[in-house]
C-alpha atoms as a PDB file:
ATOM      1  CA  UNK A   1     -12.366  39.614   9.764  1.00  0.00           C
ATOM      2  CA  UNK A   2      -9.367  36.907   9.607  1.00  0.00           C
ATOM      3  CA  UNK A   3      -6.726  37.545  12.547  1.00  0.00           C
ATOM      4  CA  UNK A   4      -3.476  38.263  11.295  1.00  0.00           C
ATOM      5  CA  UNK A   5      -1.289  35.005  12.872  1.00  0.00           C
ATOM      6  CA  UNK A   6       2.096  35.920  11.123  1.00  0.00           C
ATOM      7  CA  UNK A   7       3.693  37.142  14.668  1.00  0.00           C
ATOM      8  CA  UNK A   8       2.508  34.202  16.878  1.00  0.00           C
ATOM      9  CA  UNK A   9       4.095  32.512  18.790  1.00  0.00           C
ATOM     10  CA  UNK A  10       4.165  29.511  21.541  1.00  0.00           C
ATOM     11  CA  UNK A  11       5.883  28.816  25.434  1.00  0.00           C
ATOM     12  CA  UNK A  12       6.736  25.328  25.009  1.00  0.00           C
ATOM     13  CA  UNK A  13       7.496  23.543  28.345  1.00  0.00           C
ATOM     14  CA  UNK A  14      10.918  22.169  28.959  1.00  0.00           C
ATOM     15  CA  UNK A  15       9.968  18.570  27.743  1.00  0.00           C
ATOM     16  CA  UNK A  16       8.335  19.469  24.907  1.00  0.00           C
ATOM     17  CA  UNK A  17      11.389  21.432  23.712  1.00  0.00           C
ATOM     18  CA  UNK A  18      13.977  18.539  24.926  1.00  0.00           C
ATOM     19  CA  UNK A  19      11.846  16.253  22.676  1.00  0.00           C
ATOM     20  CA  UNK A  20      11.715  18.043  19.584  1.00  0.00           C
ATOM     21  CA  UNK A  21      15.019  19.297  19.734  1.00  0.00           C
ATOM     22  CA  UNK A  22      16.359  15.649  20.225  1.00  0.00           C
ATOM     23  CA  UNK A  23      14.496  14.780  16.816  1.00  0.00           C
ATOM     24  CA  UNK A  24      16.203  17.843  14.414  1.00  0.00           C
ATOM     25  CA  UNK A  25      19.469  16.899  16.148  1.00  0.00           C
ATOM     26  CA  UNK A  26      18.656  13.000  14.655  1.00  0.00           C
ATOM     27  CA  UNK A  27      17.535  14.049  11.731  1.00  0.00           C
ATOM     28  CA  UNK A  28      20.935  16.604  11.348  1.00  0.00           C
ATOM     29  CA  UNK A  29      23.426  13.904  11.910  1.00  0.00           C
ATOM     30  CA  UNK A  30      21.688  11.646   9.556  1.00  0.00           C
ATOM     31  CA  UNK A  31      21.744  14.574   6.823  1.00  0.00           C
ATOM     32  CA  UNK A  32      25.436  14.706   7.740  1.00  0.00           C
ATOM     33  CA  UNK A  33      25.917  11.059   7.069  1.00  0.00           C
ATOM     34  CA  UNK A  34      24.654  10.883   3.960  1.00  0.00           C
ATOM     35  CA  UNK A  35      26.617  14.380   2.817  1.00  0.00           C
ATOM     36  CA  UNK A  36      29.600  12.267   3.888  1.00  0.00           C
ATOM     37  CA  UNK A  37      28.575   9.374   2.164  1.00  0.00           C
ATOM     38  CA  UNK A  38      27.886  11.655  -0.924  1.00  0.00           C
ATOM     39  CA  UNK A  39      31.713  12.730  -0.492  1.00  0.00           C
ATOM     40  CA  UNK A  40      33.028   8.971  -0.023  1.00  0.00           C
ATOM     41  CA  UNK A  41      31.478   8.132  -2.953  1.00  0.00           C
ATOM     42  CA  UNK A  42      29.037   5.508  -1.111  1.00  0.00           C
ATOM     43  CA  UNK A  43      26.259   3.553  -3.928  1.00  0.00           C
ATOM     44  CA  UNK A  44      23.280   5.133  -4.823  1.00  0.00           C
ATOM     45  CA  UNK A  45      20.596   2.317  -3.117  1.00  0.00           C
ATOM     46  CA  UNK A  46      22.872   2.956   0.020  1.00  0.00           C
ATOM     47  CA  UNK A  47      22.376   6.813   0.106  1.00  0.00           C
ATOM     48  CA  UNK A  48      18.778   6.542  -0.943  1.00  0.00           C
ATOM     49  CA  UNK A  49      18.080   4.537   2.061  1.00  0.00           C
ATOM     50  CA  UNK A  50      19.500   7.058   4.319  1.00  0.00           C
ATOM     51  CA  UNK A  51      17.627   9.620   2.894  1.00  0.00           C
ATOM     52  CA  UNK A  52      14.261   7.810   3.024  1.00  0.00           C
ATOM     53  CA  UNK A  53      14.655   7.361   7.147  1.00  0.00           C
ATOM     54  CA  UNK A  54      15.864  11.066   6.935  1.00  0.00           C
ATOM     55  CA  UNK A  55      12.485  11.523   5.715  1.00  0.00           C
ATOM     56  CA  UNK A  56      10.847   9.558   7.869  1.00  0.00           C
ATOM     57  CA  UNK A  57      12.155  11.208  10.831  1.00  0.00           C
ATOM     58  CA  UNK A  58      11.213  14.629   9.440  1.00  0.00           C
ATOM     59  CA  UNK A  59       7.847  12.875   9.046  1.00  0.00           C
ATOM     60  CA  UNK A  60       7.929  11.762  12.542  1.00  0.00           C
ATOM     61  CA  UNK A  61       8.849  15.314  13.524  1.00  0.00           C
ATOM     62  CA  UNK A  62       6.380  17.056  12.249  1.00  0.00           C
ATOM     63  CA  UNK A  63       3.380  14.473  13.629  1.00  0.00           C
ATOM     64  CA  UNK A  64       4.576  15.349  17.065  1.00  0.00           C
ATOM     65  CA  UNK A  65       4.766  19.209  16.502  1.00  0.00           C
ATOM     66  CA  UNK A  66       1.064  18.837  14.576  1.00  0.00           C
ATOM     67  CA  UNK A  67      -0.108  16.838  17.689  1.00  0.00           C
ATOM     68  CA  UNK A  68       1.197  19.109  20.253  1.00  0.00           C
ATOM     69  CA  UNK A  69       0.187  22.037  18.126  1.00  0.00           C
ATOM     70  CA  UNK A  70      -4.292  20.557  18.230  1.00  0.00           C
ATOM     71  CA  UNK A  71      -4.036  19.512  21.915  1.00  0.00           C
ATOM     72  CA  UNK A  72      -3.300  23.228  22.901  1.00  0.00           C
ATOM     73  CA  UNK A  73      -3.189  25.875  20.618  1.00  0.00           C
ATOM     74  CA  UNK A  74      -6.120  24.644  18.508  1.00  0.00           C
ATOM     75  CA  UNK A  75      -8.192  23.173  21.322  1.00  0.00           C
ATOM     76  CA  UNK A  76      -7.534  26.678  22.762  1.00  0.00           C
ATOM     77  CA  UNK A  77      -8.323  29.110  21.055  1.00  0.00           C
ATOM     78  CA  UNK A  78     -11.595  26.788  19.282  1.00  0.00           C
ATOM     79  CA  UNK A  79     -13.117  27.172  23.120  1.00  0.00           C
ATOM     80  CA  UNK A  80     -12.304  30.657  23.466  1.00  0.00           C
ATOM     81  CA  UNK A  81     -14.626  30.754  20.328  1.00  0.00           C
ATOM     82  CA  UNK A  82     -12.046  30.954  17.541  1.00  0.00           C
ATOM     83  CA  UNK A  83     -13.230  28.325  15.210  1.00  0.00           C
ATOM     84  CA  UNK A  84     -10.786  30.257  12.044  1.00  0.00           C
ATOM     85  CA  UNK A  85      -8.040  28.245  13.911  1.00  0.00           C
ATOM     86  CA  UNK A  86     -10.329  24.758  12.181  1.00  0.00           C
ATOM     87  CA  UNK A  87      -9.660  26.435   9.039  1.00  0.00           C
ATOM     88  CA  UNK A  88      -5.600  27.089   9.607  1.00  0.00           C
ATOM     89  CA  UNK A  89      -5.093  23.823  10.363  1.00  0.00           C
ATOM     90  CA  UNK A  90      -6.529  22.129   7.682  1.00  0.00           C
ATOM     91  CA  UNK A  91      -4.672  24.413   5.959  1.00  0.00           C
ATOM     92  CA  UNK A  92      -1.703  23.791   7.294  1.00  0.00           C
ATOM     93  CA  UNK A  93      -2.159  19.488   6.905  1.00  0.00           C
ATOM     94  CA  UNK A  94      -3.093  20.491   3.159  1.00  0.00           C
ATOM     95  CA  UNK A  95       0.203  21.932   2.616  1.00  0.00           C
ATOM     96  CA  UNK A  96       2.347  19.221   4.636  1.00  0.00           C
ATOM     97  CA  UNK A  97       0.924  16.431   2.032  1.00  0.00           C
ATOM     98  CA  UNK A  98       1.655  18.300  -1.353  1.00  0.00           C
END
């Protein structure tokens, strides 16, 4: 029988936390720059620029959380003989690249 995972969660040490926390705060000032350049009327090939590293960083984001996420949780709970956690995380990667 699948385990419910809907109410895990995860202690994150200190760095871990300073380090992801320092990326969404990036990635939120540049989403505020390019709201402001929306409002100043900046060009189009300007604002699409910004919004392609805003992307990027979100991508860079989320391959630290994914990497963090197999070198404990997964390698976890697959030695404490859990192998449906395989199967969530190619789940997971399958729904980050739609």
């Amino acid at each position: 029988m699948k385990e419910c995972r809907c109410h895990q969660t995860k202690t994150r040490d200190e760095a871990e936390v300073k380090s992801l926390m320092n990326r969404l705060n990036r990635i939120e000032g540049q989403i505020r720059g390019i709201k402001k350049m929306i409002e100043n009327g900046a060009y189009c090939p300007d604002i699409l620029i910004q919004a392609a590293a805003a992307g990027a960083a979100l991508n860079a984001f989320n391959k630290e959380l994914l990497a963090g996420h197999i070198r404990t949780c997964v390698v976890t709970d697959v030695k404490d003989g859990r192998e449906d956690t395989v199967d969530e995380l190619v789940d997971t990667i399958r729904r980050m690249m739609r």
